[in-house]
C-alpha atoms as a PDB file:
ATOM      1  CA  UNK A   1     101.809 127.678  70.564  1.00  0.00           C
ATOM      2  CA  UNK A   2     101.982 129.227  66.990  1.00  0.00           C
ATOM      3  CA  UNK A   3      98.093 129.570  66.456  1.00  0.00           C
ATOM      4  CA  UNK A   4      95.197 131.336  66.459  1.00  0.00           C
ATOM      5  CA  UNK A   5      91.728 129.855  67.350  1.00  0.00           C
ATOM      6  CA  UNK A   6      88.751 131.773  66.747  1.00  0.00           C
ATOM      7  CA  UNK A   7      85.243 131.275  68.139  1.00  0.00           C
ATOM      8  CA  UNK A   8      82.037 132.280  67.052  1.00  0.00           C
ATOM      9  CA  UNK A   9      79.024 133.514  69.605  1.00  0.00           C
ATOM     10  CA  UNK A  10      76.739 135.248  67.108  1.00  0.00           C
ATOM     11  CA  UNK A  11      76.788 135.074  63.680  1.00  0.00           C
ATOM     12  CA  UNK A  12      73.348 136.817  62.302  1.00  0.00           C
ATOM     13  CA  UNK A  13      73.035 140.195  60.749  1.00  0.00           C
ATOM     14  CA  UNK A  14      70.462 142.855  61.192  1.00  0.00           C
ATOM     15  CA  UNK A  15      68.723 141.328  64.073  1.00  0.00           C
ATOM     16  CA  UNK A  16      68.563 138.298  66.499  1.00  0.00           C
ATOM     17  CA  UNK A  17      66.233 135.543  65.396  1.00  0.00           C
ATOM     18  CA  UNK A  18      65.804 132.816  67.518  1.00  0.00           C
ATOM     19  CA  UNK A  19      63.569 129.603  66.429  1.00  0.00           C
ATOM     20  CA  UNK A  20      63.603 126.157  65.720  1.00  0.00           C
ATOM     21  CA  UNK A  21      64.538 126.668  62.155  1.00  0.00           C
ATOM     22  CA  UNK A  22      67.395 128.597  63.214  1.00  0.00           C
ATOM     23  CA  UNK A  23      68.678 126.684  66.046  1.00  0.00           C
ATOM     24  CA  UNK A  24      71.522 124.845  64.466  1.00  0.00           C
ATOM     25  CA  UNK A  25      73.599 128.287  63.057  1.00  0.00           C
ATOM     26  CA  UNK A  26      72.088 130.240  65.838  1.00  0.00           C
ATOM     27  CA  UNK A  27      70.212 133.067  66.002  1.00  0.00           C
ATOM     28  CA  UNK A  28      72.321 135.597  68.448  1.00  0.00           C
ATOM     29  CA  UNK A  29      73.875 138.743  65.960  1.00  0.00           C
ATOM     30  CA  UNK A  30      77.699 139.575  65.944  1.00  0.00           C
ATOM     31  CA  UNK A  31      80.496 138.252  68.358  1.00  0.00           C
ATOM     32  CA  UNK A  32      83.634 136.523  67.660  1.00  0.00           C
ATOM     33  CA  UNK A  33      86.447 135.813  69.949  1.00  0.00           C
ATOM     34  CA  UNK A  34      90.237 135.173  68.360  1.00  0.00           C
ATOM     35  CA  UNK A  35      92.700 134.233  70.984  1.00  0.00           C
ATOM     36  CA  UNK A  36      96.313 133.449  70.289  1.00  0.00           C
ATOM     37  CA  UNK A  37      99.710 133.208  72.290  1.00  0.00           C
ATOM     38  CA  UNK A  38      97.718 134.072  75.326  1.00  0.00           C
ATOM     39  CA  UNK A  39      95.993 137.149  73.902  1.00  0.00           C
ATOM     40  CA  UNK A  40      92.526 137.568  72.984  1.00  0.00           C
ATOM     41  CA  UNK A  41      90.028 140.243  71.213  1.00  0.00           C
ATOM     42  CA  UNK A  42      86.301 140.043  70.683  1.00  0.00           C
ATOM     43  CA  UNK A  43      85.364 141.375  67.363  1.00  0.00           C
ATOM     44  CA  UNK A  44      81.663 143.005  68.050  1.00  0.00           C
ATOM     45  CA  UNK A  45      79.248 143.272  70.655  1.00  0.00           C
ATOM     46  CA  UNK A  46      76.254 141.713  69.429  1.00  0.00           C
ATOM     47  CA  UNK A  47      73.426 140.052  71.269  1.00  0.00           C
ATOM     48  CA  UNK A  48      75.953 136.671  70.969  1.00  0.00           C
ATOM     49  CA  UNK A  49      78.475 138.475  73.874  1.00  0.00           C
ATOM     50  CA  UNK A  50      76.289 137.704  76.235  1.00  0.00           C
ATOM     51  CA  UNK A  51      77.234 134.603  76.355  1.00  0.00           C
ATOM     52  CA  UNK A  52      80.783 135.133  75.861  1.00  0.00           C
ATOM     53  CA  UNK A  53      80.887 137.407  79.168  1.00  0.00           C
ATOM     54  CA  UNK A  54      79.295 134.542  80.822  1.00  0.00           C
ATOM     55  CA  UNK A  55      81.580 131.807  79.717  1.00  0.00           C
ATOM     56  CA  UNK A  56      84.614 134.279  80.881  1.00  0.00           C
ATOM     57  CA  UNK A  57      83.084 134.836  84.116  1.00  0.00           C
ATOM     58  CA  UNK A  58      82.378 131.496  84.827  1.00  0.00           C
ATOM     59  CA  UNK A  59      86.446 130.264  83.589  1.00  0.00           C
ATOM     60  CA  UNK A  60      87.641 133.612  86.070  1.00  0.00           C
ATOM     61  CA  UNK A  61      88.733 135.195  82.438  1.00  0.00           C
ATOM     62  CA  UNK A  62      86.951 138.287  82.541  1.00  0.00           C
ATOM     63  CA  UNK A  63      89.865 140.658  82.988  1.00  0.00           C
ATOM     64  CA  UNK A  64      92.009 142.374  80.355  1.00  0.00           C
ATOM     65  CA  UNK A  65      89.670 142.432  77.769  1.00  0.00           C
ATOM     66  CA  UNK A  66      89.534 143.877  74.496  1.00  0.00           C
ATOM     67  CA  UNK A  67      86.669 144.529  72.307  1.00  0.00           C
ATOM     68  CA  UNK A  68      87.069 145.696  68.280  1.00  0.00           C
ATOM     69  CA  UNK A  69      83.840 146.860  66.961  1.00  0.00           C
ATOM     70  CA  UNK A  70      83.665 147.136  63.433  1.00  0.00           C
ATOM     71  CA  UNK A  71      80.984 149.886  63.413  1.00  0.00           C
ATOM     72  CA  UNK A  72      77.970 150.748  66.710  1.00  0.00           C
ATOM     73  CA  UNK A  73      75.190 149.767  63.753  1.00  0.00           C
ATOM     74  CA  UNK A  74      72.357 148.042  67.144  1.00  0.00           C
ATOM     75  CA  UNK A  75      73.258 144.701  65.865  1.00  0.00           C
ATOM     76  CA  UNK A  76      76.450 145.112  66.524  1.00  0.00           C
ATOM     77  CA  UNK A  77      76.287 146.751  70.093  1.00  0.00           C
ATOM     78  CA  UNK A  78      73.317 145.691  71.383  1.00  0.00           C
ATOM     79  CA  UNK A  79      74.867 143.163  74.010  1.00  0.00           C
ATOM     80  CA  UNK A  80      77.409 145.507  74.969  1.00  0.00           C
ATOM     81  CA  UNK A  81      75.076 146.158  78.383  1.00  0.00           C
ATOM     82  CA  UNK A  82      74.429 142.572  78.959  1.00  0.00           C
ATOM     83  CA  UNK A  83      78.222 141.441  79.173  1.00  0.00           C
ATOM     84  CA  UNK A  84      78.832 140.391  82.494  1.00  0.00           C
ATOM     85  CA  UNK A  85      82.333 141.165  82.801  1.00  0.00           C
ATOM     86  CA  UNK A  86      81.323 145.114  82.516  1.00  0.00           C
ATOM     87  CA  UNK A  87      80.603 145.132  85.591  1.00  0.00           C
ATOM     88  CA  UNK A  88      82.455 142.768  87.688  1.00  0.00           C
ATOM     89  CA  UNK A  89      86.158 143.451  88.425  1.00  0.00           C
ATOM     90  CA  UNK A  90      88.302 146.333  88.637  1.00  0.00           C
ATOM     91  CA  UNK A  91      90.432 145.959  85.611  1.00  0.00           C
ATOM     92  CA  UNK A  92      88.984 148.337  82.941  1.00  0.00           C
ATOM     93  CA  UNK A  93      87.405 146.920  79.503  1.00  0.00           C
ATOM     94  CA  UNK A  94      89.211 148.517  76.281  1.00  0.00           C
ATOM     95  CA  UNK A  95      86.683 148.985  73.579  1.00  0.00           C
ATOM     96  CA  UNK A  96      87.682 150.405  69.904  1.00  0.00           C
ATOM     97  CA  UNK A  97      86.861 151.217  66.927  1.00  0.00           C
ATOM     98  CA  UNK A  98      87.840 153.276  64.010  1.00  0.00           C
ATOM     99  CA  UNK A  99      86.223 156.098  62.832  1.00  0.00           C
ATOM    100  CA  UNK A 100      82.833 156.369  63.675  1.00  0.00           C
ATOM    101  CA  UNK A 101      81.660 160.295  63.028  1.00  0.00           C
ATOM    102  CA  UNK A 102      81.279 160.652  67.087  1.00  0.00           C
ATOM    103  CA  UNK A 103      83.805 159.255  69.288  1.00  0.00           C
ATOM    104  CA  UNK A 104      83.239 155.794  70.617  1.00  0.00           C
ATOM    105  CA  UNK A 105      82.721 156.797  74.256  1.00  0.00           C
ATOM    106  CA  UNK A 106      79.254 158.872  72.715  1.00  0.00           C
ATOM    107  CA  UNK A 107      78.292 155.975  70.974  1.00  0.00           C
ATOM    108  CA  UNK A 108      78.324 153.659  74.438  1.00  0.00           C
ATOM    109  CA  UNK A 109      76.383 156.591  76.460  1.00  0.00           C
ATOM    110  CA  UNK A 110      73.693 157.298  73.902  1.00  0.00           C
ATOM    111  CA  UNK A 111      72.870 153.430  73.842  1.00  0.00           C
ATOM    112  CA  UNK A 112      73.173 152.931  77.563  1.00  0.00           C
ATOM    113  CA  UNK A 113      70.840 156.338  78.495  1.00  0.00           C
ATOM    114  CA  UNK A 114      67.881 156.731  79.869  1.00  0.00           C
ATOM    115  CA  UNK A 115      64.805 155.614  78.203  1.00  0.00           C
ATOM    116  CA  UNK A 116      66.711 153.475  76.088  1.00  0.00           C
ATOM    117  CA  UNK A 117      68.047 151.358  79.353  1.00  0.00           C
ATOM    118  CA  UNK A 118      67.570 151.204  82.797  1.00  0.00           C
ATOM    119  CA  UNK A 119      71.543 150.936  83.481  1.00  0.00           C
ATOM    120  CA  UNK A 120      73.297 154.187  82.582  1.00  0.00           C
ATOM    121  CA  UNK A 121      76.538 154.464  81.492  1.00  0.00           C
ATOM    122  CA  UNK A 122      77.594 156.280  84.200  1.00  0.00           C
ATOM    123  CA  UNK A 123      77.783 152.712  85.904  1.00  0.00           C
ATOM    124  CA  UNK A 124      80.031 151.294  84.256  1.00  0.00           C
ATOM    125  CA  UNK A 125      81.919 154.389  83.106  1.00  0.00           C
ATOM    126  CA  UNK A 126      85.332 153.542  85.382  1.00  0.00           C
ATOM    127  CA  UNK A 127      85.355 149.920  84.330  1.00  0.00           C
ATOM    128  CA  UNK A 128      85.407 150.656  80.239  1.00  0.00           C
ATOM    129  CA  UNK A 129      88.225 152.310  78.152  1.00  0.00           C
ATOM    130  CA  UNK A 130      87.750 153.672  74.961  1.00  0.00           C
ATOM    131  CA  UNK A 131      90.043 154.030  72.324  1.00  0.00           C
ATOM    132  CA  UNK A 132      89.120 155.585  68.978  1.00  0.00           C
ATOM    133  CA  UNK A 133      91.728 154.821  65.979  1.00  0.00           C
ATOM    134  CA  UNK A 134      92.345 155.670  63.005  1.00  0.00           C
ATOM    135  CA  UNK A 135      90.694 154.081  59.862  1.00  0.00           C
ATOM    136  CA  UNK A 136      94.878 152.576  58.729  1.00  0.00           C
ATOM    137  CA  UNK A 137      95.966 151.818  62.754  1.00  0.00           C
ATOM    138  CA  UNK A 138      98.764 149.277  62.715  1.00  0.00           C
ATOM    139  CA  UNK A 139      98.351 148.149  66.491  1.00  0.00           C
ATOM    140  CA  UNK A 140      99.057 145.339  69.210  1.00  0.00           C
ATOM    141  CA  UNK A 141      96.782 143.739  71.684  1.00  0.00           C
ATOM    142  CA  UNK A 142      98.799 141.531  73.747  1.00  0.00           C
ATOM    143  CA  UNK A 143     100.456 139.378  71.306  1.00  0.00           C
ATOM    144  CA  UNK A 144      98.061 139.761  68.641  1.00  0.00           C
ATOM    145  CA  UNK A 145      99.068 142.507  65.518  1.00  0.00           C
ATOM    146  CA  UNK A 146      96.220 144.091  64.407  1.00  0.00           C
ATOM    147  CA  UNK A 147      95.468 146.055  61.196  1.00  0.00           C
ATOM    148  CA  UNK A 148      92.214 148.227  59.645  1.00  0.00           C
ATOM    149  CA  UNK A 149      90.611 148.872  56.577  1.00  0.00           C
ATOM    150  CA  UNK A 150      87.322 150.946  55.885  1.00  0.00           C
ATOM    151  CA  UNK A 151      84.936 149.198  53.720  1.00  0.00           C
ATOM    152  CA  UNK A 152      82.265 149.990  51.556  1.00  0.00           C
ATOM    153  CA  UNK A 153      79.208 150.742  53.999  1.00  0.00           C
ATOM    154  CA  UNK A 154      76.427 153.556  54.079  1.00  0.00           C
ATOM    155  CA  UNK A 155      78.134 154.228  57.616  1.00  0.00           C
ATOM    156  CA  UNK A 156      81.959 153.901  58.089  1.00  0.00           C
ATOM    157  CA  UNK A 157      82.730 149.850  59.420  1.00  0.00           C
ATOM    158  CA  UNK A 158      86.342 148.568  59.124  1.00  0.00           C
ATOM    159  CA  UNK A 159      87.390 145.124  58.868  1.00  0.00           C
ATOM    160  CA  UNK A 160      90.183 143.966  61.292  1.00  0.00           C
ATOM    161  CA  UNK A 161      93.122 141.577  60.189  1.00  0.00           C
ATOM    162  CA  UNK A 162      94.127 139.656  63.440  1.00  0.00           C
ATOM    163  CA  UNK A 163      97.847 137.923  62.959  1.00  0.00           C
ATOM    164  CA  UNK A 164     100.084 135.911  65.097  1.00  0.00           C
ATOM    165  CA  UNK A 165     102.762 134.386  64.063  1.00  0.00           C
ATOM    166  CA  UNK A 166     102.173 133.486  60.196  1.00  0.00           C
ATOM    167  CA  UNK A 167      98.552 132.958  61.727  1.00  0.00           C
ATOM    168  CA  UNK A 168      96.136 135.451  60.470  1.00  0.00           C
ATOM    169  CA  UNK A 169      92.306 135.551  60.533  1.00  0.00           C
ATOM    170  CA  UNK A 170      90.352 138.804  58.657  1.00  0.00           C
ATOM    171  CA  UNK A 171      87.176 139.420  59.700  1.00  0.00           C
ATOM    172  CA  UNK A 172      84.650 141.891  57.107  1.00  0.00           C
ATOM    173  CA  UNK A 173      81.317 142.127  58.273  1.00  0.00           C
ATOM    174  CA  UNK A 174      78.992 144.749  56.398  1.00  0.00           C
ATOM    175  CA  UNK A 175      80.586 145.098  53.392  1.00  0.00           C
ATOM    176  CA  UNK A 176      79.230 145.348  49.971  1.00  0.00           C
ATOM    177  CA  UNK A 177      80.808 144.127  47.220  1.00  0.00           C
ATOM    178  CA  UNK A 178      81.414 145.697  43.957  1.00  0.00           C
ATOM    179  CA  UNK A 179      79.496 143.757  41.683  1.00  0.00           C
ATOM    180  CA  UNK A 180      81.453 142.116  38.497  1.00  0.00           C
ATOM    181  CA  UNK A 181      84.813 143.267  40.160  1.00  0.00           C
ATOM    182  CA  UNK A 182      87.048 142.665  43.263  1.00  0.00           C
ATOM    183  CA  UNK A 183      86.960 144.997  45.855  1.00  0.00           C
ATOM    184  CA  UNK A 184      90.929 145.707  45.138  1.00  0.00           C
ATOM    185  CA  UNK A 185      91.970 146.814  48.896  1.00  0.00           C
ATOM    186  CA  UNK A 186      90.056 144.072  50.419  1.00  0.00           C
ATOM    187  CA  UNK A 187      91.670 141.697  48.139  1.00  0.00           C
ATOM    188  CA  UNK A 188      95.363 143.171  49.240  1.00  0.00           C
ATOM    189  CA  UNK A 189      94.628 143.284  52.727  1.00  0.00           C
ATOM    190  CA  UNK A 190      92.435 139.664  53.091  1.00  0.00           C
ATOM    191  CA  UNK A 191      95.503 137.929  50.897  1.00  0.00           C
ATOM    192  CA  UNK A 192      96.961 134.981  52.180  1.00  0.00           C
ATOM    193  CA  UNK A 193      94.964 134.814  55.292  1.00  0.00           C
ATOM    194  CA  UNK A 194      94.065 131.398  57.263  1.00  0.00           C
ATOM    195  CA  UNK A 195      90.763 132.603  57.741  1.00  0.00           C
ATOM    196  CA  UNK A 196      88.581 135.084  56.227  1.00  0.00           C
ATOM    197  CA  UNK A 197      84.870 135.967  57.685  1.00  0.00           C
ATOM    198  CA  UNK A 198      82.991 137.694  55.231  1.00  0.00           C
ATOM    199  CA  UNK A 199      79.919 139.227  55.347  1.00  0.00           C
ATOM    200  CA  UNK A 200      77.285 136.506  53.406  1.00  0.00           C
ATOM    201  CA  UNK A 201      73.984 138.253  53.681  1.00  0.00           C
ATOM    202  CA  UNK A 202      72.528 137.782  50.340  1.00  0.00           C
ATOM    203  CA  UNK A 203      72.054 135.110  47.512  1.00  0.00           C
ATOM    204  CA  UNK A 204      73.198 136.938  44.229  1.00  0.00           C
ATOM    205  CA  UNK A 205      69.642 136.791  43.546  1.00  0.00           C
ATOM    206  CA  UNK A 206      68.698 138.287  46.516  1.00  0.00           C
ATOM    207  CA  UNK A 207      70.841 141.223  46.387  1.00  0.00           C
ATOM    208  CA  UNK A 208      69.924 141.552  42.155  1.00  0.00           C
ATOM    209  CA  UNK A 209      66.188 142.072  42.894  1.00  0.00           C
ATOM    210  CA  UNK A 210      65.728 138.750  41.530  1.00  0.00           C
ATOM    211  CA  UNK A 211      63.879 137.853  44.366  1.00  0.00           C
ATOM    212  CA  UNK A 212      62.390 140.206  46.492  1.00  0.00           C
ATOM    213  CA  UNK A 213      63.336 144.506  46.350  1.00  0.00           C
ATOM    214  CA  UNK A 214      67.155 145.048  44.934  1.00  0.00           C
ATOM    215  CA  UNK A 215      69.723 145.123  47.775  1.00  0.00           C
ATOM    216  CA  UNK A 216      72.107 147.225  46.208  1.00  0.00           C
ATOM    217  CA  UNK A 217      73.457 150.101  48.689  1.00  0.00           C
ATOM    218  CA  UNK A 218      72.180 148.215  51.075  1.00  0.00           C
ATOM    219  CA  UNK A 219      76.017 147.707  52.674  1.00  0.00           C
ATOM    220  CA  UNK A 220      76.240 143.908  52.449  1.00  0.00           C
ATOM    221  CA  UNK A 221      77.309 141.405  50.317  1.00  0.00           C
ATOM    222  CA  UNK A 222      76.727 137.495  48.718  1.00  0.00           C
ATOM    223  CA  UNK A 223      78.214 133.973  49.325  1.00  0.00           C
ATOM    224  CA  UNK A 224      79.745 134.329  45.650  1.00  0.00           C
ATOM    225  CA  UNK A 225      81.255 137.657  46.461  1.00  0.00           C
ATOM    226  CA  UNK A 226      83.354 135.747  49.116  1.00  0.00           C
ATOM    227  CA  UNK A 227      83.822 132.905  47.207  1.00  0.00           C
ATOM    228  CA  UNK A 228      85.797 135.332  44.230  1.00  0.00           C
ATOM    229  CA  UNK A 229      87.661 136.933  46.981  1.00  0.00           C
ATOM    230  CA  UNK A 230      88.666 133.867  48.733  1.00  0.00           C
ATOM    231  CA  UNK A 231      89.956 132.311  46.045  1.00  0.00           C
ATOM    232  CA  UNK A 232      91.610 135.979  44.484  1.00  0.00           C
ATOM    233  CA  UNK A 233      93.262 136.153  47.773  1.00  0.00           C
ATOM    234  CA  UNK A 234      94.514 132.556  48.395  1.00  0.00           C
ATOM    235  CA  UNK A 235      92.606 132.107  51.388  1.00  0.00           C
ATOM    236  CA  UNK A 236      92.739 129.056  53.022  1.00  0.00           C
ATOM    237  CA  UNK A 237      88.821 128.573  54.755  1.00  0.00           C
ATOM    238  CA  UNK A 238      86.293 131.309  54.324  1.00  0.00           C
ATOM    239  CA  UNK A 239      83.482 131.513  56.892  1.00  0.00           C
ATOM    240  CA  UNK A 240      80.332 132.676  55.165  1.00  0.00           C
ATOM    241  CA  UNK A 241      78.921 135.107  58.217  1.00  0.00           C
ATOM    242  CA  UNK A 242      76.095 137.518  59.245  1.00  0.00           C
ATOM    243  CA  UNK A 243      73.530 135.569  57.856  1.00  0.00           C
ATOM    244  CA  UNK A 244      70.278 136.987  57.006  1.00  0.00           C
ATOM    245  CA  UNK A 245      68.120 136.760  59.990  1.00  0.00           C
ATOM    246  CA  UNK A 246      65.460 135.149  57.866  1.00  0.00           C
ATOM    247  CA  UNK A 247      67.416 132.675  56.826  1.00  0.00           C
ATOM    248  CA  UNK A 248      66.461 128.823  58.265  1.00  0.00           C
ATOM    249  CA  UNK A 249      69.212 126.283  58.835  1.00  0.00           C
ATOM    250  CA  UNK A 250      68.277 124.519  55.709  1.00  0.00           C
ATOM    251  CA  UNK A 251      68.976 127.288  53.953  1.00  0.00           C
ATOM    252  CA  UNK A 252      72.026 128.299  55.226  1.00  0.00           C
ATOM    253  CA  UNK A 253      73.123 124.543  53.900  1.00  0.00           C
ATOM    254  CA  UNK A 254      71.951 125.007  50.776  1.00  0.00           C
ATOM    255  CA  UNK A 255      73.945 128.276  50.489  1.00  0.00           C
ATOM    256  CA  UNK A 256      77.401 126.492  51.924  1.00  0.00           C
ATOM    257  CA  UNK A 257      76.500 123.891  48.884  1.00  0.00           C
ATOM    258  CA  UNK A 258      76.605 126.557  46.202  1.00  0.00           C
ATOM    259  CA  UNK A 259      79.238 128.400  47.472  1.00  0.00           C
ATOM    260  CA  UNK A 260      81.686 125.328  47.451  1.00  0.00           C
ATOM    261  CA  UNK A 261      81.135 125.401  44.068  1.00  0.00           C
ATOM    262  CA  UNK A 262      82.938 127.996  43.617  1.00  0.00           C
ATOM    263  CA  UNK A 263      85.619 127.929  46.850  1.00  0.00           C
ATOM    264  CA  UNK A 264      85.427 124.210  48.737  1.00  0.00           C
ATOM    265  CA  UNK A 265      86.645 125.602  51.518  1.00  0.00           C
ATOM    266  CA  UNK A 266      83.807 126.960  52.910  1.00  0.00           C
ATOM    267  CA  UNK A 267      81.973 127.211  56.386  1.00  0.00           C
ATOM    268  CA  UNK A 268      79.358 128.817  57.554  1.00  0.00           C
ATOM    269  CA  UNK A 269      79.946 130.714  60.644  1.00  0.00           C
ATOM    270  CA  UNK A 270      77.619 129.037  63.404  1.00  0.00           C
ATOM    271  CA  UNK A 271      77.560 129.950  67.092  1.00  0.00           C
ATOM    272  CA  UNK A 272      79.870 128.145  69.351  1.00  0.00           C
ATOM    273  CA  UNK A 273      81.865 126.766  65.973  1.00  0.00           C
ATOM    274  CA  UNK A 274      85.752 127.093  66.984  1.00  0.00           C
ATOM    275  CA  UNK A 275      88.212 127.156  63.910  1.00  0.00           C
ATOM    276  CA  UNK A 276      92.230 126.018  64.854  1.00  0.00           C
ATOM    277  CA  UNK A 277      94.782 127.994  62.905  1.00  0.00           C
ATOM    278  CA  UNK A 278      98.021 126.240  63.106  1.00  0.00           C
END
């Protein structure tokens, strides 16, 4: 089938908070699986692949695997070690990412070294393949196109456009927006998409100083942010993602509520949510 469907298995930023007020969107940091025409990638290695590498275990899936990390920041990594499928099998696990400043194979052994964890990476060195890319790569992964673009960041992340067929999904996580304009090559590279997953961390007020210390460099962005670009770009759902990981359930409504104010077609990204691109 012409499609893409896209899963979510974390969807928190900056740390995993798990609690009854947080139970509904989840509290499990950065994972998200895109499969289409028999192909699949898993953007980020959060605390929510865990999960994920149980789920392919248990369905005999956990071969051929590609992972896309959008930067090696701990929420983003930190369930690299606990994904089953590491080290089960024979068939080697690709992980990439762009540009880093140290290749992506140091990244893996400084977090999977002794005192940091008991497993060293030495363990699972044969099962994992690393590929480091360029910031621009124009790649394939099965049937799946992929392109990159570096966005704005204290340390270098890139966003990943996933395509198949006239199916596309963009995915930019940690990203800060320029405030009172467009972030011009996120608006080129996002337009037209099904689906765009945007980094949602703050309430304009929030990230102000309004309420609470400014957030400005901080590397993320707001739910009105994504609302500008999703409508700038003529995107058909946006997915308001890596919420703050003080943010309750109720408030992650109320946030959805303003920002369809702006751009109706909004979501907010919620563990084990599954979005259909036809």
């Amino acid at each position: 089938e012409e499609g893409l469907d896209v899963r979510f298995w974390g969807v928190r930023g900056s740390l995993p908070s798990p609690g009854q007020e947080t139970a509904m969107v989840g509290g499990n940091t950065a994972c998200v699986e895109v499969c289409g025409g028999g192909s699949r990638v898993i953007l980020d290695a959060g605390s929510g692949i865990r999960a994920l590498g149980d789920s392919l275990m248990a369905k005999g899936e956990g071969e051929d695997l590609t992972i896309l990390l959008s930067h090696v920041h701990w929420d983003h990594v930190m369930g690299l070690p606990f994904f089953a499928p590491l080290y089960a099998g024979k068939t080697p696990i690709t992980i990439a990412a762009g540009p880093l400043g140290l290749p992506v194979e140091s990244a893996l052994e400084r977090q999977m070294s002794p005192p940091l964890f008991p497993v060293s990476y030495d363990a699972v060195r044969s099962r994992v393949k690393t590929v480091d890319l360029a910031a621009d790569a124009h790649f394939r992964v099965g049937a799946l196109t992929i392109t990159m673009l570096p966005l704005i960041h204290p340390d270098p992340v890139i966003a990943y456009r996933i395509a198949f067929g006239s199916s596309s999904v963009v995915y930019a996580t940690d990203t800060e927006h320029l405030e009172g304009q467009l972030d011009e090559r996120l608006l080129r590279f996002a337009r037209g998409a099904d689906i765009l997953i945007y980094d949602a961390q703050y309430t304009p007020e929030e990230y102000r100083g309004e309420v609470g210390p400014s957030r400005k460099g901080w590397g993320h962005s707001t739910f009105l942010a994504g609302a500008e670009l999703a409508r700038a770009a003529n995107i058909k759902t946006l997915a308001l993602f890596h919420h703050d990981p003080r943010r309750t359930d109720a408030e992650v409504a109320a946030i959805v509520q303003r920002c369809r104010e702006h751009f109706p077609s909004t979501v907010a990204a919620r563990e084990n949510l599954s979005l259909r691109v036809e």
